[in-house]
Protein backbone atom coordinates (compact mmCIF):
# COMPACT_ATOMS: atom_id res chain seq x y z
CA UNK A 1 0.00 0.00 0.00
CA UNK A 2 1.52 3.08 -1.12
CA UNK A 3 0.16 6.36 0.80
CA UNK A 4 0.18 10.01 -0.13
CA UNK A 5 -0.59 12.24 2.60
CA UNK A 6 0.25 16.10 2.80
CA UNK A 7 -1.81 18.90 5.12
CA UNK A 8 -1.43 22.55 3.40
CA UNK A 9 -3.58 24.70 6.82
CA UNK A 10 -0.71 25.88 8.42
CA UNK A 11 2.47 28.07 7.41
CA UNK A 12 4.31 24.92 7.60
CA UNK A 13 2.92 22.78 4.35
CA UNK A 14 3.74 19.04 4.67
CA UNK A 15 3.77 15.79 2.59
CA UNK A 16 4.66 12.56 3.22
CA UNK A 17 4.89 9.01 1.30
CA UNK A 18 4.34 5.83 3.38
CA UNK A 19 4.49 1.83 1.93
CA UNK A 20 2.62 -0.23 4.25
CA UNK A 21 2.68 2.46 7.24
CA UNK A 22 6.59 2.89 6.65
CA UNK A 23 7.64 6.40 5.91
CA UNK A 24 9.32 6.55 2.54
CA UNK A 25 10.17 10.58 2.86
CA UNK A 26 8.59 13.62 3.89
CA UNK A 27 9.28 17.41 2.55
CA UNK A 28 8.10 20.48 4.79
CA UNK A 29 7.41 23.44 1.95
CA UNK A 30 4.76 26.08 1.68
CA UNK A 31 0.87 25.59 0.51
CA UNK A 32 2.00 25.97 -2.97
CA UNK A 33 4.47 23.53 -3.54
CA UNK A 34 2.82 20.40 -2.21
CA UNK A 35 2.23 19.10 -5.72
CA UNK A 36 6.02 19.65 -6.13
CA UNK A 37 6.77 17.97 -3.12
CA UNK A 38 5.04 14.96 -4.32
CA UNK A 39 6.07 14.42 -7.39
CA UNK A 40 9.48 14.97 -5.81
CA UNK A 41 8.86 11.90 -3.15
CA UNK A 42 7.37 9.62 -6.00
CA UNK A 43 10.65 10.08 -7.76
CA UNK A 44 12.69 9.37 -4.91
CA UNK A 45 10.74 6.50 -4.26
CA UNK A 46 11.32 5.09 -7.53
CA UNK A 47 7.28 4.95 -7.89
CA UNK A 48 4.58 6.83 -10.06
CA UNK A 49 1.53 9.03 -9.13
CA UNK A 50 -0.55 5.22 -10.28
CA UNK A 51 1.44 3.61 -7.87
CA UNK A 52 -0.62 5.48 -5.63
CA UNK A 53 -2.95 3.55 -3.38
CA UNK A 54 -4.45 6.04 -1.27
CA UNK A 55 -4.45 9.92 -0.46
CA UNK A 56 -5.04 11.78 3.28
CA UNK A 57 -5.73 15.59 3.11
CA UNK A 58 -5.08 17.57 6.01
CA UNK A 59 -8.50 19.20 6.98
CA UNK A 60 -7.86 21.79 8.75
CA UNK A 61 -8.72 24.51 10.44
CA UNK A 62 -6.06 26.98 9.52
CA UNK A 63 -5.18 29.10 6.76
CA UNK A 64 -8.58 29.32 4.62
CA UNK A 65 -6.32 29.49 1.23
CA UNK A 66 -4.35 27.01 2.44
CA UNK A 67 -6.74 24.38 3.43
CA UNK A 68 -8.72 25.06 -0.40
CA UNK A 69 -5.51 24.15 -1.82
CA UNK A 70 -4.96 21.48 0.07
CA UNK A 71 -8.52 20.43 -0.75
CA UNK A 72 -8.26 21.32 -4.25
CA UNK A 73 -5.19 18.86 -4.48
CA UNK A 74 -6.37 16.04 -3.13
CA UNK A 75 -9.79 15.75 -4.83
CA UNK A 76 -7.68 16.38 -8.20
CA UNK A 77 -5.24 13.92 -8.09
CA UNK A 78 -7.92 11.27 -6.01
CA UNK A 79 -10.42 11.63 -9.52
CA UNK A 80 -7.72 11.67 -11.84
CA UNK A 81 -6.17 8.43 -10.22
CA UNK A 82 -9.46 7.30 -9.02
CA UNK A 83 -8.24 7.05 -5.56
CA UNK A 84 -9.72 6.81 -1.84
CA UNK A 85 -9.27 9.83 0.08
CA UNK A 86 -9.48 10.42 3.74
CA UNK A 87 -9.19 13.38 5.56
CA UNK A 88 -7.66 14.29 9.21
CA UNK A 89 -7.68 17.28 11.03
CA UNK A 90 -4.91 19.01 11.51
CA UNK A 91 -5.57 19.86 15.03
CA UNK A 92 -5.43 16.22 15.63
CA UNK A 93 -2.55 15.24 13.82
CA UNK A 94 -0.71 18.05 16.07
CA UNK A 95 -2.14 16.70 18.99
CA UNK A 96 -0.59 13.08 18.09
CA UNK A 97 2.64 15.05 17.17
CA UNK A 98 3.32 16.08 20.76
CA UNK A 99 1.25 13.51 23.00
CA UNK A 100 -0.05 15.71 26.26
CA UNK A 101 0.04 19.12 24.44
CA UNK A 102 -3.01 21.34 23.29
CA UNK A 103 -3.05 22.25 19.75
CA UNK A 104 -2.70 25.74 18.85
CA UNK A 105 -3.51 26.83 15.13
CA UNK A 106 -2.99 30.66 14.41
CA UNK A 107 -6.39 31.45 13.21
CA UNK A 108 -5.79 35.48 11.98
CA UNK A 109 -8.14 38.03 13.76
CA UNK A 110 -5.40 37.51 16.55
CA UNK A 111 -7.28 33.92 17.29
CA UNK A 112 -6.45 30.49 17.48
CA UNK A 113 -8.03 27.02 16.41
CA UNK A 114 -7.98 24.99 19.25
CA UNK A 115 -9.65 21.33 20.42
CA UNK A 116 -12.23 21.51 23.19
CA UNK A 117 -13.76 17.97 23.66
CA UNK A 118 -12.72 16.98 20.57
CA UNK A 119 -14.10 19.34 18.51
CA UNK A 120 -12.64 22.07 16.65
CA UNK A 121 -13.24 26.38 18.12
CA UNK A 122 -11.66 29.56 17.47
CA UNK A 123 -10.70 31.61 20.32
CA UNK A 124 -8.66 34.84 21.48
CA UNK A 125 -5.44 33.15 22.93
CA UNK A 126 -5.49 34.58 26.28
CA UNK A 127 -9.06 32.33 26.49
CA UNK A 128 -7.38 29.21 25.93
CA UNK A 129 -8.56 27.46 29.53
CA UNK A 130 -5.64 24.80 30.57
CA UNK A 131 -3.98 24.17 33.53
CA UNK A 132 -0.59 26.17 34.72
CA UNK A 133 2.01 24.02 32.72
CA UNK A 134 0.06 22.83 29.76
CA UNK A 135 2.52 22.66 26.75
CA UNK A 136 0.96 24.21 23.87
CA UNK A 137 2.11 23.34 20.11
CA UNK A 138 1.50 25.07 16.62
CA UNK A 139 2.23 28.18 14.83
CA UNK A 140 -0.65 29.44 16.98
CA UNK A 141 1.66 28.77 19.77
CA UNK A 142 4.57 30.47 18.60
CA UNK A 143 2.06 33.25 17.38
CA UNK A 144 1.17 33.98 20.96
CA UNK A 145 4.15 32.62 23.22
CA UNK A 146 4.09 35.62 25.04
CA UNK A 147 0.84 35.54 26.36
CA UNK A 148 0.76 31.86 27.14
CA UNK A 149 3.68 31.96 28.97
CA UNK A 150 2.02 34.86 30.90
CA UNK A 151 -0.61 32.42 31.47
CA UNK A 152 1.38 29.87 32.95
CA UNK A 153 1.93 27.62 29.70
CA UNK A 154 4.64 26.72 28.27
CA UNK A 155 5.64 26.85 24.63
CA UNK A 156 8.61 24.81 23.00
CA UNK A 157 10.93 26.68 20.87
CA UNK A 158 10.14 27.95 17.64
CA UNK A 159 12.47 25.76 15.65
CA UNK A 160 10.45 22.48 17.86
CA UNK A 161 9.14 19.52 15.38
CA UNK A 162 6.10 19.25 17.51
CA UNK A 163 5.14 22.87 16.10
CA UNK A 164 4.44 21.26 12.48
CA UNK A 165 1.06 19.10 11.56
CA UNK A 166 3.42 16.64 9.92
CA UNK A 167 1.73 14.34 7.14
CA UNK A 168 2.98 11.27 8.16
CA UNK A 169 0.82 11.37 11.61
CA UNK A 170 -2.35 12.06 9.25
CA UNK A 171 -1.38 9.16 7.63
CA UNK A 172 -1.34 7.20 10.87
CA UNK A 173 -4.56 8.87 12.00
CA UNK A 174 -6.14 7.89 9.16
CA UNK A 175 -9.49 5.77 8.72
CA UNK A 176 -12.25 6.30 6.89
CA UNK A 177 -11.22 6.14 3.14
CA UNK A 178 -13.78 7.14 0.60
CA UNK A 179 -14.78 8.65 -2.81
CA UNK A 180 -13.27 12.41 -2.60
CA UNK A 181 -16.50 14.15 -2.97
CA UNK A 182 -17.63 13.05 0.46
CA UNK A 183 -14.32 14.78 2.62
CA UNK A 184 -15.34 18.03 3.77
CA UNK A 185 -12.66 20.90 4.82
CA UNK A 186 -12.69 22.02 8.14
CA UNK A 187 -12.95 25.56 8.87
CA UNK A 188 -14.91 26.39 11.79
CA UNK A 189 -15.97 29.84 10.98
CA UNK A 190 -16.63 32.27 7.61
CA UNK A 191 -13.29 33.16 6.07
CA UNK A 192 -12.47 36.83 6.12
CA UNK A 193 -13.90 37.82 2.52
CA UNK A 194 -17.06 36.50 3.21
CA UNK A 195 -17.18 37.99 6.50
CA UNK A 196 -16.16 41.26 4.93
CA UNK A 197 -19.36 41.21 2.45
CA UNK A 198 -21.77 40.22 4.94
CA UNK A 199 -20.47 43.18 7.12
């Protein structure tokens, strides 16, 4: 079983290629390149795009451009190769990332995507409600260090692994494969031209 799995929400864009769970390689990029990337990890993998037994999208919530191209990517390449798609948040696969940590997501509008019982909010960081000592993790994190250290939480450093929704984890996470049509991004409120109209 040859996996493609890549999550475009955040400002750190990943992809990954696993054979029977195994990680083959994995590229960190921007939104933009994960086509790129995967070409790139088919090549070094000796394999082709209808090698391809599977894809996992990364969700969201995050960057509303970058979870459409995300989106926009996987339902492409799962008609064109007529593969099963699944998709995983990206809050979750950060959560698996760093085992014990809350998931931060910068969400713009100085806000963050967070988990609460499972499910997916947007909040002002300084009403993130954890215990003194929680380790928080994400680009949301990094976003708002200051103020979560304030709080009593603690933040790794910027340059930490467990700030990045890394593709391989989706992959792990993954388990409900399907026709593409049927995954759904995941972006917990109106994105900020839409907003902008209504207003």
């Amino acid at each position: 079983m040859l996996t493609l799995a890549f999550d475009t929400a955040t400002s750190a864009a990943t992809c990954a290629l696993l054979r029977d769970g195994e990680v083959v390689g994995e590229r960190t990029s921007r939104a933009v390149s994960v086509l790129a990337d995967a070409e790139e990890l088919l090549e070094s993998a000796a394999a082709r795009p209808r090698d391809l037994t599977a894809l996992v999208f990364g969700t969201g919530p995050g960057s509303f451009t970058g979870v459409r191209i995300g989106l926009s990517a996987a339902r492409t390449l799962a008609f064109a190769l007529e593969l099963p798609l699944a998709g995983v948040s990206t809050l979750a696969a950060l959560a698996a990332g760093a085992p014990g940590a809350v998931p931060l997501v910068d969400a713009g509008r100085r806000e963050v995507f967070t988990l609460v019982d499972g499910e997916p909010i947007v909040l002002p960081p300084h009403e993130v409600e954890v215990g003194p000592g929680t380790t928080c993790v994400g680009d949301g994190a990094v976003r708002y260090r200051a103020q979560l250290e304030a709080a009593g939480l603690t933040v790794p450093p910027d340059e930490s692994e467990a700030h990045v929704p890394w593709a391989r984890l989706h992959a792990q996470l993954a388990r409900d494969f399907g026709p593409a049509q049927l995954v759904e991004p995941v972006y917990v409120r109106a994105p900020d031209a839409e907003a902008t109209v209504k207003a």
